[in-house]
C-alpha atoms as a PDB file:
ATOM      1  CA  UNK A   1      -7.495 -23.423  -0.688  1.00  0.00           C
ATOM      2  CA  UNK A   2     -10.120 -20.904  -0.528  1.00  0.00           C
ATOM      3  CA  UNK A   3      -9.597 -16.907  -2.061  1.00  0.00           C
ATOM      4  CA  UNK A   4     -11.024 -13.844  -1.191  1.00  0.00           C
ATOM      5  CA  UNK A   5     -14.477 -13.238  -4.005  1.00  0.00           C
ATOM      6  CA  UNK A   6     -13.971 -10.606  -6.485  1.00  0.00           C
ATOM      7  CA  UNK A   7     -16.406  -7.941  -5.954  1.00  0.00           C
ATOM      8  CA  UNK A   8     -15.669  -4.670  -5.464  1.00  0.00           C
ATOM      9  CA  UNK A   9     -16.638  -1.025  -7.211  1.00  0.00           C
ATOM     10  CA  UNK A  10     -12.827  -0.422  -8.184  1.00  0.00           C
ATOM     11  CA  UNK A  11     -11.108  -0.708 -11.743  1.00  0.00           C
ATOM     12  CA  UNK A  12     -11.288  -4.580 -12.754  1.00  0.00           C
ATOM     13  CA  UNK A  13      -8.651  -6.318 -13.976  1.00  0.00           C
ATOM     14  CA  UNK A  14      -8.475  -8.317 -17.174  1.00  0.00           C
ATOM     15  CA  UNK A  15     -10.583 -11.724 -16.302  1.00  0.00           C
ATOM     16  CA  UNK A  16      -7.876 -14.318 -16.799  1.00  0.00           C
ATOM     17  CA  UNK A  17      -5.814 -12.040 -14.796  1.00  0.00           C
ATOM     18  CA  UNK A  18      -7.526 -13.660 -11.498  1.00  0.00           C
ATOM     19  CA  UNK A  19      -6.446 -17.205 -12.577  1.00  0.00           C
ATOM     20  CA  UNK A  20      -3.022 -16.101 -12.784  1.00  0.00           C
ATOM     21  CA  UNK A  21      -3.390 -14.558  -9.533  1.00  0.00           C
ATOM     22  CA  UNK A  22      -4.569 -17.505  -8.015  1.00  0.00           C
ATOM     23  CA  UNK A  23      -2.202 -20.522  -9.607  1.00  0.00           C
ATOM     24  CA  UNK A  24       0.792 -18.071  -8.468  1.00  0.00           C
ATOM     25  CA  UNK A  25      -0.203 -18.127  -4.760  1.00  0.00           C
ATOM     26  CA  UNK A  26      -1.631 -21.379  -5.027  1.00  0.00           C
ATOM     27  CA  UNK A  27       2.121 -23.008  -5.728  1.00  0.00           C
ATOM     28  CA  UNK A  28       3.471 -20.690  -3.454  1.00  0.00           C
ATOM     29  CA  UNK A  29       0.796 -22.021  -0.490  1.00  0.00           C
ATOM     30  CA  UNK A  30      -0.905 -18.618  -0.112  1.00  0.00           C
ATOM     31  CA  UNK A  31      -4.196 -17.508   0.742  1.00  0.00           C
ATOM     32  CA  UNK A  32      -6.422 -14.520   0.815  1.00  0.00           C
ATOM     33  CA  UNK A  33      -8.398 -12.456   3.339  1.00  0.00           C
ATOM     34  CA  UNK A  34     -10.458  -9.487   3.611  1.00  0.00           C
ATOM     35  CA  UNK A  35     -12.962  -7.694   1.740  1.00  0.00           C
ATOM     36  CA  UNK A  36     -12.506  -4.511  -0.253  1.00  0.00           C
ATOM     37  CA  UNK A  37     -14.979  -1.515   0.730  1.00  0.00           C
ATOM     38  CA  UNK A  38     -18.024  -0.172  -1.340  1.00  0.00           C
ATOM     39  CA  UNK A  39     -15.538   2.178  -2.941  1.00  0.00           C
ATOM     40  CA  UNK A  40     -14.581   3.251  -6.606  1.00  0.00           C
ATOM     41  CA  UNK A  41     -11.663   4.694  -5.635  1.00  0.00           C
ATOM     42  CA  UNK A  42      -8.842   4.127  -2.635  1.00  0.00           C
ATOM     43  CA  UNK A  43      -5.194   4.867  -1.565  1.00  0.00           C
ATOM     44  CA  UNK A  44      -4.222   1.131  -0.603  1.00  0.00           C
ATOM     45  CA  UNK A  45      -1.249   0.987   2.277  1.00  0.00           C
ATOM     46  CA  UNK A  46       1.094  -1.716   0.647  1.00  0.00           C
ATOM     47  CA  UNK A  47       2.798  -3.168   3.823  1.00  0.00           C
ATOM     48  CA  UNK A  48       5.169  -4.346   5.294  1.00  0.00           C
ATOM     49  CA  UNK A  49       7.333  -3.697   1.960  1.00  0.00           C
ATOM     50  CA  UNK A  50      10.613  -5.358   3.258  1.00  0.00           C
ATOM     51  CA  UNK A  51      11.527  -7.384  -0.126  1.00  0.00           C
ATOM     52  CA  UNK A  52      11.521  -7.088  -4.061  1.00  0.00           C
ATOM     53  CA  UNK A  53       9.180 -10.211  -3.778  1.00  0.00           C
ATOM     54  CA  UNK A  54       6.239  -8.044  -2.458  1.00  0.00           C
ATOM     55  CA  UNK A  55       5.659  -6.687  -5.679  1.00  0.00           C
ATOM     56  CA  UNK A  56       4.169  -9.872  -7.772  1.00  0.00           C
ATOM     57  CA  UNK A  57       2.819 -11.006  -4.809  1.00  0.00           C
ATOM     58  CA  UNK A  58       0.648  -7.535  -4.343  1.00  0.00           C
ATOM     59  CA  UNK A  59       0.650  -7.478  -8.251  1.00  0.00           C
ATOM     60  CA  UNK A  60      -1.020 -11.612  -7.431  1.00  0.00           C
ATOM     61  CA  UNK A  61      -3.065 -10.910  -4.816  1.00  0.00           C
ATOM     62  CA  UNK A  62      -5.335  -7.646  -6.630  1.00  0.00           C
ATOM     63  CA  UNK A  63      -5.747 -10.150  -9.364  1.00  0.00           C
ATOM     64  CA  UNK A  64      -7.216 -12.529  -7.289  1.00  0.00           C
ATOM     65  CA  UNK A  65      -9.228  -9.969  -6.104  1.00  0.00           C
ATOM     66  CA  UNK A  66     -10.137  -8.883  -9.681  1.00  0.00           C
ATOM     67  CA  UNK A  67      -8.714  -5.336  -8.831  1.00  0.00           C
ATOM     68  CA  UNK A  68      -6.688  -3.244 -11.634  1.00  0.00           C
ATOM     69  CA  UNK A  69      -4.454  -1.579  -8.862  1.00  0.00           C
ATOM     70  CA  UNK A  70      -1.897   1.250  -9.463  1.00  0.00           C
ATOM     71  CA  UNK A  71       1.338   1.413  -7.890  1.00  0.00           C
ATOM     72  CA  UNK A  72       4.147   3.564  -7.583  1.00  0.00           C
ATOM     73  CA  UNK A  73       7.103   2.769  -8.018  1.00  0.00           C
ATOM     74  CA  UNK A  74      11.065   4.075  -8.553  1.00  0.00           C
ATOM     75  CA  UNK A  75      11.868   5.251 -12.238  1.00  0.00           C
ATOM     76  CA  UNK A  76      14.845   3.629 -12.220  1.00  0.00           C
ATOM     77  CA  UNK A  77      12.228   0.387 -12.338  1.00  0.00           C
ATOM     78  CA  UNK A  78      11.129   1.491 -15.570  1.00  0.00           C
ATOM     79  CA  UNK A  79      13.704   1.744 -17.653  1.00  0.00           C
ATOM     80  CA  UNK A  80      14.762   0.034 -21.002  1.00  0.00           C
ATOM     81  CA  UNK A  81      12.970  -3.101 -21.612  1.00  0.00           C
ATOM     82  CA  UNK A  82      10.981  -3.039 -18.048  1.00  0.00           C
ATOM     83  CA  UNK A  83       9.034   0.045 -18.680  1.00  0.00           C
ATOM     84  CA  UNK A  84       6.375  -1.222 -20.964  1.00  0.00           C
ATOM     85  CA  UNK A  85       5.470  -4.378 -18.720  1.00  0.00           C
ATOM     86  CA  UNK A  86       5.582  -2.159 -15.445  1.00  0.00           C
ATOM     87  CA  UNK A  87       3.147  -0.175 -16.902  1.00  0.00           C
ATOM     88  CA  UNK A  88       1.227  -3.093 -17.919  1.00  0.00           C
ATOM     89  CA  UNK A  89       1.116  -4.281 -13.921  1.00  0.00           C
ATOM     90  CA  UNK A  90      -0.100  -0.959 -13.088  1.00  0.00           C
ATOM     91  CA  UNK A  91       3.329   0.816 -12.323  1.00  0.00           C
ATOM     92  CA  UNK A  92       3.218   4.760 -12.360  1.00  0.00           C
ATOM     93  CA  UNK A  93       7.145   5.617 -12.211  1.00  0.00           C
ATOM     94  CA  UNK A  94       7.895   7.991  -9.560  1.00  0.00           C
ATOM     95  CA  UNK A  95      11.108  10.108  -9.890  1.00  0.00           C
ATOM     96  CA  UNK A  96      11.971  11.634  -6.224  1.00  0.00           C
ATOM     97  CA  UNK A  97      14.518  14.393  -7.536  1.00  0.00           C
ATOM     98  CA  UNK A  98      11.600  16.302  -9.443  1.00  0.00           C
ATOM     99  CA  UNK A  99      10.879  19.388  -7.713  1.00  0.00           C
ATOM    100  CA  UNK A 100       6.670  18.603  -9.414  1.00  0.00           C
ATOM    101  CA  UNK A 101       4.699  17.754  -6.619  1.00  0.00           C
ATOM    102  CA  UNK A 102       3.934  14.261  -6.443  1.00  0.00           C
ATOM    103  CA  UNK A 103       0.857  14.079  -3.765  1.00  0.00           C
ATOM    104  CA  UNK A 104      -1.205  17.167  -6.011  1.00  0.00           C
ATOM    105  CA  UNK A 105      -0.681  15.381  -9.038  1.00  0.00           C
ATOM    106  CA  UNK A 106      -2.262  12.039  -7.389  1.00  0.00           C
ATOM    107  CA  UNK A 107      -4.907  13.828  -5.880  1.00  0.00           C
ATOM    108  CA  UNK A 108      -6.265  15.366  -9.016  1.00  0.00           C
ATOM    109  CA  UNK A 109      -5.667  11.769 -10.995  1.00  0.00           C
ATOM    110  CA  UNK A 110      -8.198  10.830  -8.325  1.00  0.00           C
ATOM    111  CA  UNK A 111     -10.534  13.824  -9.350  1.00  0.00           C
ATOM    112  CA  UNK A 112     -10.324  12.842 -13.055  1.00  0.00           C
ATOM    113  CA  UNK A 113     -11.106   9.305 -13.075  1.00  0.00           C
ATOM    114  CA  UNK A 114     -14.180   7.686 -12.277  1.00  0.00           C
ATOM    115  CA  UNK A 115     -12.233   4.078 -10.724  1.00  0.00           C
ATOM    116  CA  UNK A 116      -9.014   3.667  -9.328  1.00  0.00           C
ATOM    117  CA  UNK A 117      -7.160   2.524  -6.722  1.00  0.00           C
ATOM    118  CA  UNK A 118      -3.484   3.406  -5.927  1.00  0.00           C
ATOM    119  CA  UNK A 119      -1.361   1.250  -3.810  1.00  0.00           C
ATOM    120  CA  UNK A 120       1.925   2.862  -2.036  1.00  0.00           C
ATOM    121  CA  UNK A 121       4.523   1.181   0.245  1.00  0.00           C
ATOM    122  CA  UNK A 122       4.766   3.852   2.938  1.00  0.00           C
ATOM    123  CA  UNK A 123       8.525   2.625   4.335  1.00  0.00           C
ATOM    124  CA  UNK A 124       9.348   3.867   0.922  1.00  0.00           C
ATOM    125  CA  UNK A 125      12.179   1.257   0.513  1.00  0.00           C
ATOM    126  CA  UNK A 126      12.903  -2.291   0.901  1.00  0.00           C
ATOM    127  CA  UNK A 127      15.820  -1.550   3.533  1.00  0.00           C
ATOM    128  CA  UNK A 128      14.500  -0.185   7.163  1.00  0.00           C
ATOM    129  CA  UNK A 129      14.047   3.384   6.805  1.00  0.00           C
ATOM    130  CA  UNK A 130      13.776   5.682  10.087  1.00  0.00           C
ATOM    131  CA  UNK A 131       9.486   5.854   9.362  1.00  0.00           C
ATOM    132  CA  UNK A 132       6.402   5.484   7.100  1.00  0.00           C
ATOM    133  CA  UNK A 133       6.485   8.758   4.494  1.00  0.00           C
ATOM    134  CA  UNK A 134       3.191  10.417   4.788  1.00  0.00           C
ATOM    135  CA  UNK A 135       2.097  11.026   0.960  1.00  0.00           C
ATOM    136  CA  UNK A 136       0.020   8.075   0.852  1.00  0.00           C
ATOM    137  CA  UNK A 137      -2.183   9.822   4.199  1.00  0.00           C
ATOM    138  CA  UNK A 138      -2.228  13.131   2.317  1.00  0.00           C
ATOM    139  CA  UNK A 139      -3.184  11.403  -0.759  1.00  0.00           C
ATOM    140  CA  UNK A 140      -6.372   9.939   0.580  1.00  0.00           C
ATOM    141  CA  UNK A 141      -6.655  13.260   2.755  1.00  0.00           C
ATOM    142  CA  UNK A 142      -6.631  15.614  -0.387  1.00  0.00           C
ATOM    143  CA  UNK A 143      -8.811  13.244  -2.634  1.00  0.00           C
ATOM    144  CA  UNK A 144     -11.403  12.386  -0.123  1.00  0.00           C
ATOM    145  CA  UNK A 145     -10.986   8.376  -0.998  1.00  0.00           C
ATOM    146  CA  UNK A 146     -11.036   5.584   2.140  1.00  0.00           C
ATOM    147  CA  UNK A 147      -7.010   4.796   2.989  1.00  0.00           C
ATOM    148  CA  UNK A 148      -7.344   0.445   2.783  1.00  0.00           C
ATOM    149  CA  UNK A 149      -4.934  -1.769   4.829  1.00  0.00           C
ATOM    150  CA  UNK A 150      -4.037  -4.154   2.460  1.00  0.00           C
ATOM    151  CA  UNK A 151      -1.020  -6.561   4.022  1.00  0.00           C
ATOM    152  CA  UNK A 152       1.274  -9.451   2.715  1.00  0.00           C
ATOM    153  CA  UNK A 153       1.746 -11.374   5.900  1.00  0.00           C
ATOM    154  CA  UNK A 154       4.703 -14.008   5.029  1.00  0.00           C
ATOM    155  CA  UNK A 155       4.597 -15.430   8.666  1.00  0.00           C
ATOM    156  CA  UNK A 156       1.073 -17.270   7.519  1.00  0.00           C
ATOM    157  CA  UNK A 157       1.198 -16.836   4.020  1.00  0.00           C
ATOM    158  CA  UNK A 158      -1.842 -14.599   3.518  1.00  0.00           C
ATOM    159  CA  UNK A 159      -1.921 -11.538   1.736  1.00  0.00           C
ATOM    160  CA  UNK A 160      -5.747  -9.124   1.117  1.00  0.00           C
ATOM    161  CA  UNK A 161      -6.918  -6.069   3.066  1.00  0.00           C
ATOM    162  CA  UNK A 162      -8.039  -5.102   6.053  1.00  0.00           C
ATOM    163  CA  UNK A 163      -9.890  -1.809   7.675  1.00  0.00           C
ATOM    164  CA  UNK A 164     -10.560   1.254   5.435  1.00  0.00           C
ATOM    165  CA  UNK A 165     -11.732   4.578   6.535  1.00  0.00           C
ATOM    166  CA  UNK A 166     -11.546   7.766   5.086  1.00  0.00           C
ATOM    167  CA  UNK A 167      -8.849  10.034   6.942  1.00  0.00           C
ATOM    168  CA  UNK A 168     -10.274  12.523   9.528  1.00  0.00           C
ATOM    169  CA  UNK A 169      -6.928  14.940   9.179  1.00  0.00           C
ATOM    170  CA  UNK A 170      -6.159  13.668  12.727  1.00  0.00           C
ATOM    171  CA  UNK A 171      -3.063  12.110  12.001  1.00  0.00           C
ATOM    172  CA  UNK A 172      -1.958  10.319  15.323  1.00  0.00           C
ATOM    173  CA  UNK A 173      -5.319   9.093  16.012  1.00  0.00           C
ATOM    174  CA  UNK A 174      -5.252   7.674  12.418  1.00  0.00           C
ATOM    175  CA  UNK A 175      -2.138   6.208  12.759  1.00  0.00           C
ATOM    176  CA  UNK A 176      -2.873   4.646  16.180  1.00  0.00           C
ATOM    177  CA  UNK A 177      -6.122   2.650  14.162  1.00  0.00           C
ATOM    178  CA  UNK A 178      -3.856   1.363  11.222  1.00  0.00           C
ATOM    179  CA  UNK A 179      -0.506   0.442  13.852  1.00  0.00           C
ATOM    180  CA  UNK A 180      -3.132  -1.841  15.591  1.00  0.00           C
ATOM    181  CA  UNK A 181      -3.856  -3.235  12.343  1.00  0.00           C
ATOM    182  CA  UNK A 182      -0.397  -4.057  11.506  1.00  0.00           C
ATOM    183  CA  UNK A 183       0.588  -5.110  14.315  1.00  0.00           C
ATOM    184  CA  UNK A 184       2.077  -8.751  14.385  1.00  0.00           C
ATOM    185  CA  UNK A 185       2.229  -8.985  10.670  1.00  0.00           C
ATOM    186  CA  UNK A 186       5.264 -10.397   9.234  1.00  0.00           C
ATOM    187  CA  UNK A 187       7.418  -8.975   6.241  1.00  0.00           C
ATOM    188  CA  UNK A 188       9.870 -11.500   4.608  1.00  0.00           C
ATOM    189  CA  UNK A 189      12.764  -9.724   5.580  1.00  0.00           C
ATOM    190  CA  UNK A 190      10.762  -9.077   8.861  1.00  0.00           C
ATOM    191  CA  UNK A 191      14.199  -6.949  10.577  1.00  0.00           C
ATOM    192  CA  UNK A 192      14.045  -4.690   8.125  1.00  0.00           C
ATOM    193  CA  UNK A 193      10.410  -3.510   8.577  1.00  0.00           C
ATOM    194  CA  UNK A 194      10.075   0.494   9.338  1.00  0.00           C
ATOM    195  CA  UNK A 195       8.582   1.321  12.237  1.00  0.00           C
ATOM    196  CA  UNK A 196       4.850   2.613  11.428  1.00  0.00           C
ATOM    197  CA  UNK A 197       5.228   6.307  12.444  1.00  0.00           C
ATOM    198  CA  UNK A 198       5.257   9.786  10.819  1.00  0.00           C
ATOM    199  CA  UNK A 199       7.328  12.766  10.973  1.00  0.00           C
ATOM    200  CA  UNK A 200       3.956  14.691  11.367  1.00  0.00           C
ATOM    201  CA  UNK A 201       3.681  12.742  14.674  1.00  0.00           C
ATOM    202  CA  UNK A 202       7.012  13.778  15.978  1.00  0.00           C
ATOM    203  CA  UNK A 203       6.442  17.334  14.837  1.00  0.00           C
ATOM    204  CA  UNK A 204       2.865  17.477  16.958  1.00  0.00           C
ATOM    205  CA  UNK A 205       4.357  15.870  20.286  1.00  0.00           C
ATOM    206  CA  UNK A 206       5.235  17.825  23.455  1.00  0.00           C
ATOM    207  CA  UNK A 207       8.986  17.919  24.190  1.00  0.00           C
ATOM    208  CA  UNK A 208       7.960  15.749  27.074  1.00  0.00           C
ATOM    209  CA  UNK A 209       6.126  13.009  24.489  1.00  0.00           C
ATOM    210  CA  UNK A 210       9.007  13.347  22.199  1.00  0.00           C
ATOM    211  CA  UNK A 211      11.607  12.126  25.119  1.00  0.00           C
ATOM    212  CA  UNK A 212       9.648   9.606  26.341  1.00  0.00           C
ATOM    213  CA  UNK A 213       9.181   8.070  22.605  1.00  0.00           C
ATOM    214  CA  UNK A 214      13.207   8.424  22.371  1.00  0.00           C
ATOM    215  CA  UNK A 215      13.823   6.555  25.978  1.00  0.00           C
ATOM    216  CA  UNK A 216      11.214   4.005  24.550  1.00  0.00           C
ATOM    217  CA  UNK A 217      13.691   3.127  21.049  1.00  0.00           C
END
């Protein structure tokens, strides 16, 4: 069973990290795929996010790529005894009822620190939501850093990263490049994946677009 190499210009990861990484998916009969780009610093899509087992697998496969990833995650994950070992994995607690704004304070954590990557689940929940949220795109928009597919496809038990590119601010054209991406990977819970969408892309469609889309559901 072959892994992906682990060379990239992003945070690294403790070194015997990557062996952990690698006996966990190695039991479990997973591989890895991709290469990460010639970047310090990325917003990584963490998709489809359909079960509570996508976190140590995502947490597994950055090891095995020797990547110290960030994630966000729910506060509620960090309380009592959890908090110090979510931190340890790379959680940043996220608390949705703060009125502080969540995407500026990302952006300039990007503009003070030399390496990181940051890896969001988009669907924003386990359960099917209606669509992707859209602070991961304005993340990567506002910090100038390369948005990276990265994937955990359960139908062939491969998890890495795909196509990165650095957004252009044209969201539906954007969007159309990572959907094709996507497209046919498998999420555990696979009916409850969101569709890949945002509400920017409703708001910018003719009425005419919009009803089609609807007719099309």
């Amino acid at each position: 069973m072959r892994f992906a190499k682990a060379r990239h210009d992003g945070p690294k990861s403790l070194p015997f990290t990557r062996f952990i990484g690698q006996l966990y998916l190695r039991v479990a009969g997973w591989t890895t795929e991709g290469e990460l780009p010639p970047s310090s610093k990325g917003v990584l899509i963490a998709a489809p996010h359909t079960s509570g087992w996508d976190l140590p697998y995502m947490v597994a496969v950055a090891w095995v790529y020797g990547l110290d990833v960030n994630w966000l995650g729910k506060h509620t994950l960090f309380e009592g005894y959890r908090g110090p070992f979510m931190r340890w994995l790379g959680g940043i607690a996220i608390d949705r009822r703060s009125k502080n704004g969540v995407v500026g304070t990302l952006v300039k954590r990007f503009a003070e620190t030399d390496r990181m990557y940051l890896a969001i689940a988009p669907a924003g929940t386990r359960s099917q939501a209606r669509q992707w949220r859209s602070g991961f795109y304005h993340i990567a928009m506002g910090a100038q850093v390369p948005i990276v597919c990265s994937f955990l496809d359960y139908g062939r038990k491969v998890g890495g990263v795909g196509p990165a590119f650095v957004p252009t601010g044209d969201i539906k054209a954007d969007m159309d490049r990572i959907r094709a991406f996507y497209d046919g990977i498998k999420g555990l819970r696979d009916g409850r994946t969101t569709e890949i969408r945002l509400r920017e892309e409703s708001a910018a469609e003719t009425p005419l677009e919009a009803t089609a889309a609807a007719a099309a559901q």
